[in-house]
N, C-alpha and C. Protein backbone atom coordinates (compact mmCIF):
# COMPACT_ATOMS: atom_id res chain seq x y z
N UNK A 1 0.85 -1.19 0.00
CA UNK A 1 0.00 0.00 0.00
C UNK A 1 0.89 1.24 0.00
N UNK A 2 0.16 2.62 -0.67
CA UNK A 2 1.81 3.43 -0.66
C UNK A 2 0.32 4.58 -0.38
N UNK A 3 1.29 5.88 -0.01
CA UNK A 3 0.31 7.08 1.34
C UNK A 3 -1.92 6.85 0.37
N UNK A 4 -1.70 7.20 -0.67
CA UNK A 4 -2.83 7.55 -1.13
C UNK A 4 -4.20 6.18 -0.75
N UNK A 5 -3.23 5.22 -1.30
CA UNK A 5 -4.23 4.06 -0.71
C UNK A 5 -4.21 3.50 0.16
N UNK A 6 -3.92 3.78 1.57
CA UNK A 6 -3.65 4.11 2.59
C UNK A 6 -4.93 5.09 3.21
N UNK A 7 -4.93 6.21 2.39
CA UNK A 7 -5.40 7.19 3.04
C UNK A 7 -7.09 7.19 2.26
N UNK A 8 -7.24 6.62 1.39
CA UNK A 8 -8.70 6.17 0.57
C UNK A 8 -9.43 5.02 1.61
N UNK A 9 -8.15 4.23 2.11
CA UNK A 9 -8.84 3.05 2.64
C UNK A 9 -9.71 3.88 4.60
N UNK A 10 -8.68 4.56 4.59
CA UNK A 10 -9.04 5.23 5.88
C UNK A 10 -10.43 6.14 5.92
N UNK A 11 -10.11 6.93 4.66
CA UNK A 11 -11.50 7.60 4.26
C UNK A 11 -12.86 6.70 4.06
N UNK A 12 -12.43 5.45 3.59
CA UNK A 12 -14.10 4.45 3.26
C UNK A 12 -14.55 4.59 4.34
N UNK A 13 -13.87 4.47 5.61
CA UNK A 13 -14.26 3.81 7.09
C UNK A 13 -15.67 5.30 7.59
N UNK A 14 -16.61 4.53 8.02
CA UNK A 14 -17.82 5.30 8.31
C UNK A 14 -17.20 6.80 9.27
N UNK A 15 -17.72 7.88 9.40
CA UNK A 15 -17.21 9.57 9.92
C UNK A 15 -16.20 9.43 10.14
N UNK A 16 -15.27 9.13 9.30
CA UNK A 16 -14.06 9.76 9.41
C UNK A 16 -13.57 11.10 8.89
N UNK A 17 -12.86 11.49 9.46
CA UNK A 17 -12.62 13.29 8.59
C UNK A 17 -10.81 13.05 8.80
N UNK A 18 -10.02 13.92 7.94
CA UNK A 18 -8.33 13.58 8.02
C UNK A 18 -8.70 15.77 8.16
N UNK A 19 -7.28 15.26 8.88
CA UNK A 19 -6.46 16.75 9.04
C UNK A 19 -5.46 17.14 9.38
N UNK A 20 -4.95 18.15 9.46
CA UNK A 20 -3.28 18.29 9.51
C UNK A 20 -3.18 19.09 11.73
N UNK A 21 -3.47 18.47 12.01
CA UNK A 21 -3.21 19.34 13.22
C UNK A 21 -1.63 19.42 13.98
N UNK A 22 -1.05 18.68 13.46
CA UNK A 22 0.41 18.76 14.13
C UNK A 22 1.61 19.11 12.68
N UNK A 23 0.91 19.64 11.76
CA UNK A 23 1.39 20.20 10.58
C UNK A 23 1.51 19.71 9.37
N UNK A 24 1.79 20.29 8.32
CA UNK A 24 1.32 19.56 7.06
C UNK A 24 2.62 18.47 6.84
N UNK A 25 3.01 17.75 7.74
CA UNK A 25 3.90 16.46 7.11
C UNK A 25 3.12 15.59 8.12
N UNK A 26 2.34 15.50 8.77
CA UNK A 26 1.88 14.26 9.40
C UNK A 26 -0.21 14.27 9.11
N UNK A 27 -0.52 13.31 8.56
CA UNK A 27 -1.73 13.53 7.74
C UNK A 27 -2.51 12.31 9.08
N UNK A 28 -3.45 13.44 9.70
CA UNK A 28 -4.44 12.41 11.00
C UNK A 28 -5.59 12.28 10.23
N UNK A 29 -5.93 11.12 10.75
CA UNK A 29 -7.48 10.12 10.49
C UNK A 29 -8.07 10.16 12.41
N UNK A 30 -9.24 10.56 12.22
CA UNK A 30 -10.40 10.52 13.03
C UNK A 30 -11.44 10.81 12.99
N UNK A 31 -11.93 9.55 14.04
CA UNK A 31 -13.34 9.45 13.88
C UNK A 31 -13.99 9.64 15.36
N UNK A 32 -15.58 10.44 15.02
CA UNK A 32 -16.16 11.08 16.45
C UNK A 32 -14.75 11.75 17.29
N UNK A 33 -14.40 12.39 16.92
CA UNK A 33 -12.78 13.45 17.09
C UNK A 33 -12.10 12.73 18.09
N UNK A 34 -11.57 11.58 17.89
CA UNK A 34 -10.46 10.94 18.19
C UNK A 34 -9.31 10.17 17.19
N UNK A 35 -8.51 10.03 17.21
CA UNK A 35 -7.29 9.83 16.47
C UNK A 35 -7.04 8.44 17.04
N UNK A 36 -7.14 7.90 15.41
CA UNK A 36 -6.99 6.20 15.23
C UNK A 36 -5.70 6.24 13.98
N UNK A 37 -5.52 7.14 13.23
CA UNK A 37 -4.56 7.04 12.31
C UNK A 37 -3.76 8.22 11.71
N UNK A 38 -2.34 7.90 11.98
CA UNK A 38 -1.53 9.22 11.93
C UNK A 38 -0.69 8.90 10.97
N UNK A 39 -0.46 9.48 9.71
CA UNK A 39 0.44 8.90 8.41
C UNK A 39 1.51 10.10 8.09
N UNK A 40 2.90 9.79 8.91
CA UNK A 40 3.36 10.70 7.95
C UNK A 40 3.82 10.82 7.03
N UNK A 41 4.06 12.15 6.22
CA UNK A 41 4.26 12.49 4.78
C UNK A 41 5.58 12.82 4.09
N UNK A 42 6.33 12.70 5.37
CA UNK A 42 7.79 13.34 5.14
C UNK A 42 9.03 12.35 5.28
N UNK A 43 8.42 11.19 5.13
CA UNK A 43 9.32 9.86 5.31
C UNK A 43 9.87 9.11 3.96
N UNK A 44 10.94 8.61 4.23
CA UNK A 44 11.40 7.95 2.66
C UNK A 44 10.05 6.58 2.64
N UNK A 45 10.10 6.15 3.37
CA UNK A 45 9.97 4.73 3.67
C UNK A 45 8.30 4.79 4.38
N UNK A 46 7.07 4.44 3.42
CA UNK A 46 5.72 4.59 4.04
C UNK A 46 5.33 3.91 5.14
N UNK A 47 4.98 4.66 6.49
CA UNK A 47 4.84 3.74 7.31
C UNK A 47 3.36 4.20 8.16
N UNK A 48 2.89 3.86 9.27
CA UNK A 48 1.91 4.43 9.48
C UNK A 48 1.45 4.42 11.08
N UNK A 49 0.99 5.05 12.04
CA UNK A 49 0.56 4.48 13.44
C UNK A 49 -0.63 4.32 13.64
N UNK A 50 -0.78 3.41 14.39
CA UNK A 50 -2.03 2.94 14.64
C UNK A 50 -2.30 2.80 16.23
N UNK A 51 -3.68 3.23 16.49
CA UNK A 51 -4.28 2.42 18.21
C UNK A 51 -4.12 0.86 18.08
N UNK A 52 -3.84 0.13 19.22
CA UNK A 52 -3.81 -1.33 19.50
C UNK A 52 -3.91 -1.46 20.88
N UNK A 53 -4.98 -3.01 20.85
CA UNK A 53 -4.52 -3.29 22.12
C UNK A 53 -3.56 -3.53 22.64
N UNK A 54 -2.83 -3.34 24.27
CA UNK A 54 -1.60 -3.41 24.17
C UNK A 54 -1.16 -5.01 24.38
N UNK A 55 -2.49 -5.81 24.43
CA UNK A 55 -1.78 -7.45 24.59
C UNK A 55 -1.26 -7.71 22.80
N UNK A 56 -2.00 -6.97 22.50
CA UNK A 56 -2.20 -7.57 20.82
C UNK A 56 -0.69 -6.49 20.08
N UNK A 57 -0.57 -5.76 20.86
CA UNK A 57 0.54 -4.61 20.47
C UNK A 57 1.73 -5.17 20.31
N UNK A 58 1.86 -6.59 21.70
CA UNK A 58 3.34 -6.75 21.89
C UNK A 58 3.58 -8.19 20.91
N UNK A 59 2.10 -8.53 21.21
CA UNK A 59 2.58 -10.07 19.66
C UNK A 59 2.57 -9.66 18.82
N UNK A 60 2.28 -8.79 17.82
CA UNK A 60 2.47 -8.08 16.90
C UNK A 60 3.87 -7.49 16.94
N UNK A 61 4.52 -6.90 17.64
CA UNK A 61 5.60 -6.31 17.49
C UNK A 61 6.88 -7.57 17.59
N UNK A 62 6.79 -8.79 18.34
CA UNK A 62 7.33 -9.72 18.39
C UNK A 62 7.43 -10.96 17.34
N UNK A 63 5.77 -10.93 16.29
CA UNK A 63 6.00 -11.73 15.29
C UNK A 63 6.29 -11.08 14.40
N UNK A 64 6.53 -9.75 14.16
CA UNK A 64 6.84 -8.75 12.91
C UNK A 64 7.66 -7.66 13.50
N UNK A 65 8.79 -8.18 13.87
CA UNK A 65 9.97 -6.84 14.70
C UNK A 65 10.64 -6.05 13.66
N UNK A 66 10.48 -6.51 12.72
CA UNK A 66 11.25 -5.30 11.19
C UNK A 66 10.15 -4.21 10.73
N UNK A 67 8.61 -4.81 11.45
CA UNK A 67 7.66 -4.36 10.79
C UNK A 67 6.49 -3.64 11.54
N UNK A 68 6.69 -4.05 12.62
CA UNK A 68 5.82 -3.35 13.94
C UNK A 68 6.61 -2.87 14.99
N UNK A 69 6.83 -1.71 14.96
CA UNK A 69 7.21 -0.98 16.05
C UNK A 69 6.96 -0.26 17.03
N UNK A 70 6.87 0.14 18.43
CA UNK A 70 6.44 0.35 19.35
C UNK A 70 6.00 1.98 18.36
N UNK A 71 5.07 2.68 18.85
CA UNK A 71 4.62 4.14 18.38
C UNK A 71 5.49 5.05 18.18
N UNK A 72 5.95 5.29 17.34
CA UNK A 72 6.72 6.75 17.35
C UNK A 72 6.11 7.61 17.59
N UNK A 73 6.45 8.30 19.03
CA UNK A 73 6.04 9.89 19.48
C UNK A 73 4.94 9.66 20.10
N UNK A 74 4.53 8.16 20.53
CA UNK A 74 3.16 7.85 21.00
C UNK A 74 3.15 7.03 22.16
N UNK A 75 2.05 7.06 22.73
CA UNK A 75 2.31 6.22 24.29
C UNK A 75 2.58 4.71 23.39
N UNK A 76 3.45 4.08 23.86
CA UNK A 76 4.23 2.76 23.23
C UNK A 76 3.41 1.35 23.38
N UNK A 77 2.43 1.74 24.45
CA UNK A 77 1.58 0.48 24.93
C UNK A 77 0.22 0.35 23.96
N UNK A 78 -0.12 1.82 23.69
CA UNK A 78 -1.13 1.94 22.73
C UNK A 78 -1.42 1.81 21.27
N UNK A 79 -0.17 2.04 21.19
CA UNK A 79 0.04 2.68 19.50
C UNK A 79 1.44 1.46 18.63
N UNK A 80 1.46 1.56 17.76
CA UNK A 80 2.37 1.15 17.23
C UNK A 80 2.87 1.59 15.91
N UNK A 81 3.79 1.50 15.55
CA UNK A 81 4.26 2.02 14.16
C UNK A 81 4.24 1.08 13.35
N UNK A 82 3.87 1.23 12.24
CA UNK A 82 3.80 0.08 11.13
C UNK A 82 4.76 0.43 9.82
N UNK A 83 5.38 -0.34 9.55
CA UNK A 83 6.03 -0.37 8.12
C UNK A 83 5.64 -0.76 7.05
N UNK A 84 5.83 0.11 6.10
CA UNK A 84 5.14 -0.48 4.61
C UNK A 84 6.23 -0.84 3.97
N UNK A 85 7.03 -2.06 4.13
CA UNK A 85 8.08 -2.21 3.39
C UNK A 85 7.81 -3.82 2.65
N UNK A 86 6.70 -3.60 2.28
CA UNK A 86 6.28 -5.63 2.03
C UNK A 86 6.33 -7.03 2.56
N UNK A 87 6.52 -6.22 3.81
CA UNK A 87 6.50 -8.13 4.74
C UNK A 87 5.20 -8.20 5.10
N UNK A 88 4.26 -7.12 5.44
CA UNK A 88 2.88 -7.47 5.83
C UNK A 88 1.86 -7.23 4.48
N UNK A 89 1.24 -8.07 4.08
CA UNK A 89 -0.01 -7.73 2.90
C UNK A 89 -0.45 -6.62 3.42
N UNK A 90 -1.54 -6.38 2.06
CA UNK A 90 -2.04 -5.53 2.12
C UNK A 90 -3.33 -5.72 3.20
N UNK A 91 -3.79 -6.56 3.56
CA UNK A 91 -4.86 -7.24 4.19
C UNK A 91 -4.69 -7.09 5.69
N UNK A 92 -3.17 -7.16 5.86
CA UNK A 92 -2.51 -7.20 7.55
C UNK A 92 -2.75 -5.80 7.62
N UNK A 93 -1.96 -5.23 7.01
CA UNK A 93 -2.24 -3.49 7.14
C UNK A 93 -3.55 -2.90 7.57
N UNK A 94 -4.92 -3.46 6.31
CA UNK A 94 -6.03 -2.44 6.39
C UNK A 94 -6.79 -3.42 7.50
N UNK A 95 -5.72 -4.77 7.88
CA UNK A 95 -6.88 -5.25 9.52
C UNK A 95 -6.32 -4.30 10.54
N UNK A 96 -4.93 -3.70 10.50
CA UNK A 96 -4.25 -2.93 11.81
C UNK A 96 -5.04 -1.22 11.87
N UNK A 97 -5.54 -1.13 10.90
CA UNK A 97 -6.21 0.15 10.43
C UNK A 97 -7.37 0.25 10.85
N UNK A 98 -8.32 -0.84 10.44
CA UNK A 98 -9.54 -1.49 11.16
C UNK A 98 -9.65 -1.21 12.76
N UNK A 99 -8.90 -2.24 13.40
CA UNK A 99 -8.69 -2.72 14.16
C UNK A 99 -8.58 -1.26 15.27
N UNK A 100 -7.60 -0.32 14.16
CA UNK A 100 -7.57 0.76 15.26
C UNK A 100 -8.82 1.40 15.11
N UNK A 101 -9.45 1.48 14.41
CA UNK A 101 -10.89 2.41 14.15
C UNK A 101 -11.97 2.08 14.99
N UNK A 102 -11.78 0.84 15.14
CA UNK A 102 -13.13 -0.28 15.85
C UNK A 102 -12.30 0.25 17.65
N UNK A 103 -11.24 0.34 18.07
CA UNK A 103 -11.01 0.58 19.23
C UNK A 103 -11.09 1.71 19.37
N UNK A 104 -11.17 3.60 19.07
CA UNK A 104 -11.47 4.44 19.03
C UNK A 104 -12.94 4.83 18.84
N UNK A 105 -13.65 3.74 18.11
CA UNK A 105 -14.64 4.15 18.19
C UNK A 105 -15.96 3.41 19.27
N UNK A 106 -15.59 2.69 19.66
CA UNK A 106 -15.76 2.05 21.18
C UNK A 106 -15.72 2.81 21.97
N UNK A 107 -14.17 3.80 22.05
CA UNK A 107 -14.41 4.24 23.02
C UNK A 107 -14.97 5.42 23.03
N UNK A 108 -15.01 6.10 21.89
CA UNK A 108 -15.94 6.97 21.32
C UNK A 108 -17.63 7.70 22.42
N UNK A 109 -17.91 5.85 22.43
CA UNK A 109 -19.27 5.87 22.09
C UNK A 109 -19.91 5.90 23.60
N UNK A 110 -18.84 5.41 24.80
CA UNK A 110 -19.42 5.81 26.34
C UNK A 110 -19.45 7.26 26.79
């Protein structure tokens, strides 16, 4: 997946709105105004952060350590950094994307 389809797949997902609030190189996804997806724009190498649970954060980062990384710039238990460098399909990606949308918007909703 490379930024645009990435950022189409984020847009399908039901009220989502994107915006630049921490400046125009880091492109946020949220929904009911919480932040599930932060893409930045100023990187060689496409990568992306996401909300996670943090049980699901650390097997993830342990079966894919080239490819899941603890959050850059983000609480580390929550978030994780993802790499788009072709070890995860495209399918792993838009479930970690999912996955963060469905947990933001949970919590959204109390």
């Amino acid at each position: 997946m490379n930024v645009e389809e990435i950022r189409n797949f984020a847009l399908s997902l039901n009220h989502v709105i994107e915006s630049f609030p921490f400046g125009e190189s880091v492109l946020v996804f949220k929904t009911n105004n919480k932040i599930f997806l932060l893409l930045p724009l100023d990187v060689l190498e496409t990568q992306f952060n996401v909300k996670c649970d943090p049980e699901i954060a650390i097997e993830l980062r342990e079966r894919y350590p080239e490819s899941v990384l603890p959050g850059y710039h983000m609480n580390k238990k929550h978030w994780n950094t993802i790499m788009v460098d072709g070890r995860l399909t495209t399918l792993q990606l838009k479930s970690m994307i999912s996955d963060s949308y469905l947990l933001v918007s949970k919590k959204s909703k109390h």
